[in-house]
Protein backbone atom coordinates (compact mmCIF):
# COMPACT_ATOMS: atom_id res chain seq x y z
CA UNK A 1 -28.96 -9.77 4.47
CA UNK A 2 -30.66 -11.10 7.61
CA UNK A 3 -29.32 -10.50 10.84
CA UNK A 4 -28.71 -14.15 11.42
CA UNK A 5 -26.61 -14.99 8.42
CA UNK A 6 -24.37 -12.60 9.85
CA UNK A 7 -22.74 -14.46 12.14
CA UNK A 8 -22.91 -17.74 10.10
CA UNK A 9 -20.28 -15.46 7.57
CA UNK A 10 -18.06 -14.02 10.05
CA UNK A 11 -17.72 -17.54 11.95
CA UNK A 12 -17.16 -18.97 8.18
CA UNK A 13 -14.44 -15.67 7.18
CA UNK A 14 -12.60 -16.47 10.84
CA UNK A 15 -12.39 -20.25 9.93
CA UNK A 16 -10.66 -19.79 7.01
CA UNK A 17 -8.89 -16.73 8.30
CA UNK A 18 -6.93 -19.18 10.94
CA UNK A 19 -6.63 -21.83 8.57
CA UNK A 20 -4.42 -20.03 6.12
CA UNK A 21 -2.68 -18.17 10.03
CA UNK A 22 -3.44 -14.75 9.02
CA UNK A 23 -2.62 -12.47 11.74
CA UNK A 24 -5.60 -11.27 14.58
CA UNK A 25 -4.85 -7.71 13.07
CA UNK A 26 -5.48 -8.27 9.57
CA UNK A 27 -8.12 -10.72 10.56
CA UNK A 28 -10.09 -7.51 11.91
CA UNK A 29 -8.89 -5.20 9.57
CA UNK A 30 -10.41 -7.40 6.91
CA UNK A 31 -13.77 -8.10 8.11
CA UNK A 32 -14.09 -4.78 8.77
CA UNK A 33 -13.67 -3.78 4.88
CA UNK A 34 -15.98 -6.95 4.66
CA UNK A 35 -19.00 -5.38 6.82
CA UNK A 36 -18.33 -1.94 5.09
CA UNK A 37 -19.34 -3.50 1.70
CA UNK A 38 -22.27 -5.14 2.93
CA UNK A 39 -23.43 -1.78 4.25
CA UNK A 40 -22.90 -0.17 1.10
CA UNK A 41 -25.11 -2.59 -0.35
CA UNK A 42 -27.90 -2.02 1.86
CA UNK A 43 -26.92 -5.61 4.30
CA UNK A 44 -27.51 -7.78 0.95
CA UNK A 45 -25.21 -11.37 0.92
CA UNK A 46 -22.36 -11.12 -0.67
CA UNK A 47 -23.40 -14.12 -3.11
CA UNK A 48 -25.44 -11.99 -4.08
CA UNK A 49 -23.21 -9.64 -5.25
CA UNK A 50 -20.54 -9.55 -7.12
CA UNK A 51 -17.03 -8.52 -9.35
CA UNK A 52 -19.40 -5.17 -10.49
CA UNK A 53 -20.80 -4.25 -6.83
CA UNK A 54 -17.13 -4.88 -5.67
CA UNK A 55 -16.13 -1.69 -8.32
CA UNK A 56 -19.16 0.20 -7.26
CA UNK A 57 -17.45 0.44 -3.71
CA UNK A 58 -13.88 1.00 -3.98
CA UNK A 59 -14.77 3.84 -7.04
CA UNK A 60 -17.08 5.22 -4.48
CA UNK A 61 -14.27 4.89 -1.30
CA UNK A 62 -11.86 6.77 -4.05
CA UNK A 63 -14.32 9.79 -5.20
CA UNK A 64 -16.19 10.44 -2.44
CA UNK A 65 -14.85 9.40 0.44
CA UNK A 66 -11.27 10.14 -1.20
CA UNK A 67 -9.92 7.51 0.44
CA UNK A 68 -5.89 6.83 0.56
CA UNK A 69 -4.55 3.79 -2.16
CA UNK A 70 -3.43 1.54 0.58
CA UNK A 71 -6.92 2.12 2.41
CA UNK A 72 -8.62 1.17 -1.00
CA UNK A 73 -6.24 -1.72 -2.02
CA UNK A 74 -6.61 -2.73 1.88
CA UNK A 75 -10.41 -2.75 1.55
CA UNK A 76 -9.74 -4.84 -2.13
CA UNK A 77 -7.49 -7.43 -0.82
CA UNK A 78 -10.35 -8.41 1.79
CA UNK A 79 -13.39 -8.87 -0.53
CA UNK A 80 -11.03 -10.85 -2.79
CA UNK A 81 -10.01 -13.16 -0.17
CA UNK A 82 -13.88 -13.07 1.29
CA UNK A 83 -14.94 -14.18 -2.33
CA UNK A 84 -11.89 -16.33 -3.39
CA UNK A 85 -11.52 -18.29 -0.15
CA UNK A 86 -14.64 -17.77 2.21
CA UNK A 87 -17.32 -18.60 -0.64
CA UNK A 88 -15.40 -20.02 -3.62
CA UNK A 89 -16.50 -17.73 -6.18
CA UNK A 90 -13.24 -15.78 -6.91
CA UNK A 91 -14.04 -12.78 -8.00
CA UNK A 92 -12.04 -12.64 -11.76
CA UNK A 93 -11.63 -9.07 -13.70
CA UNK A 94 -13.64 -6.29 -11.10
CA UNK A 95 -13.04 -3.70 -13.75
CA UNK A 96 -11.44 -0.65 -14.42
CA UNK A 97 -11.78 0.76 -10.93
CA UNK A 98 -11.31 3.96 -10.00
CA UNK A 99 -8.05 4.29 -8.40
CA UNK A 100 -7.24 6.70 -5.54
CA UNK A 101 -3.40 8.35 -6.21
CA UNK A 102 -0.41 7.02 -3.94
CA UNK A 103 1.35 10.40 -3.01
CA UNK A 104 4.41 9.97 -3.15
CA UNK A 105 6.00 11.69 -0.10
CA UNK A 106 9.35 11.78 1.12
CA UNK A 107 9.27 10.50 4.75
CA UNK A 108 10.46 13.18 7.73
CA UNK A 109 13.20 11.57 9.11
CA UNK A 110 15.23 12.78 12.43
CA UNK A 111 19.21 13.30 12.81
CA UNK A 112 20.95 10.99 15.29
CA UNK A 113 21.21 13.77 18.00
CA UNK A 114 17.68 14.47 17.25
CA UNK A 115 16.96 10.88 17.60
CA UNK A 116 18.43 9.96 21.02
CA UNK A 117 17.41 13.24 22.26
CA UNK A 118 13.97 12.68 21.53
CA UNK A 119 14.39 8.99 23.12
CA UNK A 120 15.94 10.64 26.24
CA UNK A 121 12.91 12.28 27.24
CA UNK A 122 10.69 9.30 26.98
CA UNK A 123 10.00 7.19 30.27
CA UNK A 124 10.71 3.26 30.87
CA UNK A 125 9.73 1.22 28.84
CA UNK A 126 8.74 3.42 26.39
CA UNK A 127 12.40 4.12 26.15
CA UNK A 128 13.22 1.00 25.67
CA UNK A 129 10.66 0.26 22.70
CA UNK A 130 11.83 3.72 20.99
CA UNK A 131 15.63 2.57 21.11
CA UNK A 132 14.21 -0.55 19.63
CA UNK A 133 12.41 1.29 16.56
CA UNK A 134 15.81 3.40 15.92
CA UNK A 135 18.16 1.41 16.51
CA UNK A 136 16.82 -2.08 14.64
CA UNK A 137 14.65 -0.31 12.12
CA UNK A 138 11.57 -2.42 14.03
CA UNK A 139 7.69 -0.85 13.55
CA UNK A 140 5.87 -0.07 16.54
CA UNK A 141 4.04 -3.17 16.62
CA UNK A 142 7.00 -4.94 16.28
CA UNK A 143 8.79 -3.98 18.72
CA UNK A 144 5.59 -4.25 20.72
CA UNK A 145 5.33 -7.78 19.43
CA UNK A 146 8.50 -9.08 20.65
CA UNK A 147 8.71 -12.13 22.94
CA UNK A 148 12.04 -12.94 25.06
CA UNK A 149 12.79 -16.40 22.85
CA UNK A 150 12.90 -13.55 19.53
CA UNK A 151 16.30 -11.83 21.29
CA UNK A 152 19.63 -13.82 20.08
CA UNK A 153 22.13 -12.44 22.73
CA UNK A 154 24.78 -14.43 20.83
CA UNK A 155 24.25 -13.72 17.93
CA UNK A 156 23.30 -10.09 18.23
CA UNK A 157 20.02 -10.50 16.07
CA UNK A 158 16.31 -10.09 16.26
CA UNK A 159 13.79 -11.72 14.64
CA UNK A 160 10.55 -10.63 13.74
CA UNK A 161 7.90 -13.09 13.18
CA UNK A 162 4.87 -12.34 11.10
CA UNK A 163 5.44 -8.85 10.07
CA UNK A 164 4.28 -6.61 7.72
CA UNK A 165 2.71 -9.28 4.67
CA UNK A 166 2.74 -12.12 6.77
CA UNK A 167 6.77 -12.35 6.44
CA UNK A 168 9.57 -13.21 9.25
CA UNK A 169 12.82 -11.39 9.12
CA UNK A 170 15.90 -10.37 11.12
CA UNK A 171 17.82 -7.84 12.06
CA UNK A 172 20.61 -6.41 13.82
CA UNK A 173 20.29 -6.04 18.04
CA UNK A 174 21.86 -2.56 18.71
CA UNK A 175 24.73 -2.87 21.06
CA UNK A 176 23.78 -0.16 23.86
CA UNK A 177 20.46 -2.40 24.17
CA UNK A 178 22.01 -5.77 25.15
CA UNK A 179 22.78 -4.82 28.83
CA UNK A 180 19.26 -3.44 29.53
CA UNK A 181 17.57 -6.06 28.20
CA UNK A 182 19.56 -8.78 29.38
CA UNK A 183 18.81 -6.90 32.49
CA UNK A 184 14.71 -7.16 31.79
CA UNK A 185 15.12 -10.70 31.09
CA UNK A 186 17.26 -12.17 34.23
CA UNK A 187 14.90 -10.07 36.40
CA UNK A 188 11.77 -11.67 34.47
CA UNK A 189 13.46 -14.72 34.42
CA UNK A 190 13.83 -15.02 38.38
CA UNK A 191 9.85 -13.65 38.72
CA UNK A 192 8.65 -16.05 36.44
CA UNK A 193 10.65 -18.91 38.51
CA UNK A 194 9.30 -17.75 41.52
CA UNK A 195 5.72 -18.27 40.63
CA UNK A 196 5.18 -14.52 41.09
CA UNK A 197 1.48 -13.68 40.41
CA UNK A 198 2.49 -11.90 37.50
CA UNK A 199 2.74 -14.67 35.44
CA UNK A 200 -0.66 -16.69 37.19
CA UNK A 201 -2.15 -15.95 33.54
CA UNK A 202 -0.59 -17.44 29.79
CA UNK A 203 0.36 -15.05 27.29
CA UNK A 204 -1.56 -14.47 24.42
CA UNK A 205 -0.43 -16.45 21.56
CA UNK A 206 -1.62 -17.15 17.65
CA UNK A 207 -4.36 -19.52 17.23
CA UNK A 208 -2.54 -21.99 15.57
CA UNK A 209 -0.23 -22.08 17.87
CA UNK A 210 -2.50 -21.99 21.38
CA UNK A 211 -4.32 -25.27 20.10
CA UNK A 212 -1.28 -27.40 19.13
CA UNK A 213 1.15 -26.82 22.31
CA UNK A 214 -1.80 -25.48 24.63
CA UNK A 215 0.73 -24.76 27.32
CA UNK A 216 3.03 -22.70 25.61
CA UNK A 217 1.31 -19.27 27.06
CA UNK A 218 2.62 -20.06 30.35
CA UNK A 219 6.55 -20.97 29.13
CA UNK A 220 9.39 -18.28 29.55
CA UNK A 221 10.31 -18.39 25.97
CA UNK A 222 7.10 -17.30 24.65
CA UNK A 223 6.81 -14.25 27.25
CA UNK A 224 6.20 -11.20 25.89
CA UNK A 225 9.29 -8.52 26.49
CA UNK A 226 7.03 -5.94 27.27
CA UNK A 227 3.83 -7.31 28.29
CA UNK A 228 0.97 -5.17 28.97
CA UNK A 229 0.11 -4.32 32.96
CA UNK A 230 -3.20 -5.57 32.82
CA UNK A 231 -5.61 -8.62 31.38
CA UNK A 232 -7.56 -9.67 28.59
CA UNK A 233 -9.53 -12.12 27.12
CA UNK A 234 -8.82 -14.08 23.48
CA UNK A 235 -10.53 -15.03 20.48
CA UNK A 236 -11.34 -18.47 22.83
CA UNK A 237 -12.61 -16.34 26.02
CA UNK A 238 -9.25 -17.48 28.06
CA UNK A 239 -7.85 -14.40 29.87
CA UNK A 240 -4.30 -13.69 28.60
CA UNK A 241 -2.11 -11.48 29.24
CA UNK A 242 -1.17 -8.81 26.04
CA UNK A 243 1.84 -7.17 25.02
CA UNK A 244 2.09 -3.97 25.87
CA UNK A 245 -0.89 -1.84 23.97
CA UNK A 246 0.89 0.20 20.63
CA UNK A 247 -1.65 3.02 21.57
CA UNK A 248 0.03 3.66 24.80
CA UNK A 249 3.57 3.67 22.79
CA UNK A 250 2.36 6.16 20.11
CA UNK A 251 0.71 8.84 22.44
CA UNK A 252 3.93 8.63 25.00
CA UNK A 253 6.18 9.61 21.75
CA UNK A 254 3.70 12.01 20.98
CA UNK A 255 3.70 13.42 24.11
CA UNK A 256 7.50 13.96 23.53
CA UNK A 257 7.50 15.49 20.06
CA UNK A 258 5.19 18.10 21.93
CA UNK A 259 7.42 18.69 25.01
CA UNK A 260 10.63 18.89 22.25
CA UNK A 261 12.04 21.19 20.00
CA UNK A 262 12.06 19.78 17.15
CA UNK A 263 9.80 21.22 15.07
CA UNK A 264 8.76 18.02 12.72
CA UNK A 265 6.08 16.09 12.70
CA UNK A 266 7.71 12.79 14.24
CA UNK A 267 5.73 9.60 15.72
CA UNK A 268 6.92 6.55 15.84
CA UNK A 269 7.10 5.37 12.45
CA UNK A 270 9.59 8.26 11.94
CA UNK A 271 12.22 6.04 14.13
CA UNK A 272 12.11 3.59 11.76
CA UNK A 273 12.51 5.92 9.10
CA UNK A 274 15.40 7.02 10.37
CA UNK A 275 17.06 4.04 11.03
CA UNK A 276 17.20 3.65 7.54
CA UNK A 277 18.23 7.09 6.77
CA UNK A 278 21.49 7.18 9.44
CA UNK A 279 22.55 3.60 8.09
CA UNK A 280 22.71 4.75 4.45
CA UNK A 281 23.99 7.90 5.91
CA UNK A 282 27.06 5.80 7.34
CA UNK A 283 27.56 4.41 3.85
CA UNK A 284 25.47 1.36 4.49
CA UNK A 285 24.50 -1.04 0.90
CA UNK A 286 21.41 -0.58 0.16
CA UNK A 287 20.87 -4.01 -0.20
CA UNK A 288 21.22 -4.74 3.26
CA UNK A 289 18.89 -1.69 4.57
CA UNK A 290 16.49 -3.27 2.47
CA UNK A 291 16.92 -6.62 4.12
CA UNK A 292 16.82 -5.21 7.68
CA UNK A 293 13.68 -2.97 6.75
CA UNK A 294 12.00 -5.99 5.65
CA UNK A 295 10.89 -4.20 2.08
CA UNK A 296 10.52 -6.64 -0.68
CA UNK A 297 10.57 -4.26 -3.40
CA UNK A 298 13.87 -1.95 -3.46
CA UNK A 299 12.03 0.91 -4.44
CA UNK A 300 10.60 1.62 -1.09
CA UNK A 301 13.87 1.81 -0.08
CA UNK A 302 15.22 4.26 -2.37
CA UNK A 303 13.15 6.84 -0.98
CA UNK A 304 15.34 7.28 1.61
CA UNK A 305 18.62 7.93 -0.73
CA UNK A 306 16.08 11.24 -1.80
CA UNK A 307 15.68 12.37 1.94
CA UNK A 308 19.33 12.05 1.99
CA UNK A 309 20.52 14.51 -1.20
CA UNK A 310 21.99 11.33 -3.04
CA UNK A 311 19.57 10.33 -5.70
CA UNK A 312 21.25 13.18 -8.40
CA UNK A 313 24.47 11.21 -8.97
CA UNK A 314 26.46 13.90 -8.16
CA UNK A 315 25.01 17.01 -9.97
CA UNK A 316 25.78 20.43 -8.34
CA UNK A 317 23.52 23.41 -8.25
CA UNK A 318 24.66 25.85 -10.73
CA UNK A 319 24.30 28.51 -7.64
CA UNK A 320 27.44 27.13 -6.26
């Protein structure tokens, strides 16, 4: 492929990419998957190839790079969409591909006094976002993610917008949090009146979005609850200020595990884990962990009742 057509298909894939509001994330997650398959094929066009050069490369990302199921369905959802929606020519039947093995492992979760403990040594606001991941079952980036208009004092909910799959959901907003971050937001509320230089630059917002109400980066609603300290620029060049990076998030919980006891290899994913675990724990329905969790297949919920002991309907070990 010529090093001009490049950009030609990566301003055609982001085109299409914000006309059907796919997320910045998967947006980049995708073409890279995208660019990866061109490589493999020595930089030929992708018209070129095809449904067999498409099973060529995710066989070859299972046996030899032995890469994870989700990593090669990841990498198969974007060359379907490149082919289906960025050049018409869905792709049909690839083949019997090669598929790399989903392990099936049961998640480490944490006990609520190893939990809050774990929170305790954290500073502000990681704090804040860790009580956020236990205690409303939220994924880092989600709780990253959160503006101030997505907090219902009220009602005592949270809503996530365009989570995991593209999909909005609510849950519950922990009790202990709704002092500290009404706190967060009267004191952001009175900067933000105030003109403080703070808020000089809008918030990053989705591209959709940004073009029809063009000053809704600079509103209070659309703030970001933990915004990031510094600047950046968007997809348009406009500098923006970010939510609060997830990097940053992940190696201050890491930096906790370390400095704990515990013993288990916890991150921040495992807060969310055991969310899950302590509600069903408390004799929560299932139904409704699933619905807070956000998991459209109850399955991935079940895992948890395993971590728990209570997937043996009651059997008792011979041993006593």
């Amino acid at each position: 492929m010529e090093t001009s057509s490049k950009p030609r298909l990566q301003e055609q894939f982001r085109a299409v990419m914000r006309l059907h509001h796919y997320s910045i994330r998967t947006e980049k997650s995708y073409w890279y998957w995208i660019r990866y398959f061109i490589r493999f094929h020595q930089l030929r066009h992708p018209l070129e190839l095809g449904a067999a050069e498409v099973n060529t490369f995710l066989t070859w990302l299972a046996v030899e790079r032995q890469a994870a199921a989700a990593t090669q369905n990841l990498a198969l959802n974007a060359l379907v969409f490149l082919y289906a929606k960025v050049l018409q020519q869905p792709l049909g039947q690839v083949g019997e591909v090669v598929r790399a093995k989903r392990s099936a492992r049961i998640p480490c979760v944490l006990t609520h006094e190893e939990a809050t403990a774990l929170i305790s040594r954290l500073g502000q606001p990681h704090q804040l976002l860790a009580s956020l991941m236990y205690g409303a079952g939220l994924r880092v980036v989600e709780a990253a993610r959160l503006r101030i208009k997505d907090v219902d004092f009220d009602k005592q909910v949270i809503t996530i917008h365009d989570g995991k799959g593209a999909k909005d959901r609510t849950t519950l907003l922990p009790a202990p949090l709704i002092a500290p971050l009404l706190e967060r937001r009267e004191r952001m509320f009175r900067a933000w009146k105030q003109r403080d230089s703070f808020y000089h630059a809008p918030v990053s917002l989705p591209f959709a979005l940004r073009r029809k109400y063009p000053k809704a980066g600079c509103s209070f609603e659309w703030q970001w609850l933990l915004p990031s300290t510094g600047l950046c620029t968007d997809e348009d060049g406009q500098i923006v200020r970010h939510h609060l990076h997830v990097s940053a998030i992940q190696k201050a919980v890491r930096h906790a595990v370390r400095q704990s006891n515990l013993h288990k290899p916890a991150s921040c994913h495992t807060f969310r884990h055991s969310f899950a675990t302590e509600l069903l724990r408390r004799g929560s329905d299932i139904r409704t962990v699933q619905t807070l969790l956000g998991h459209a297949d109850i399955r991935t919920t079940q895992i948890y009742t395993h971590v728990l002991g209570q997937g043996f309907a009651g059997v008792v070990s011979p041993l006593g």
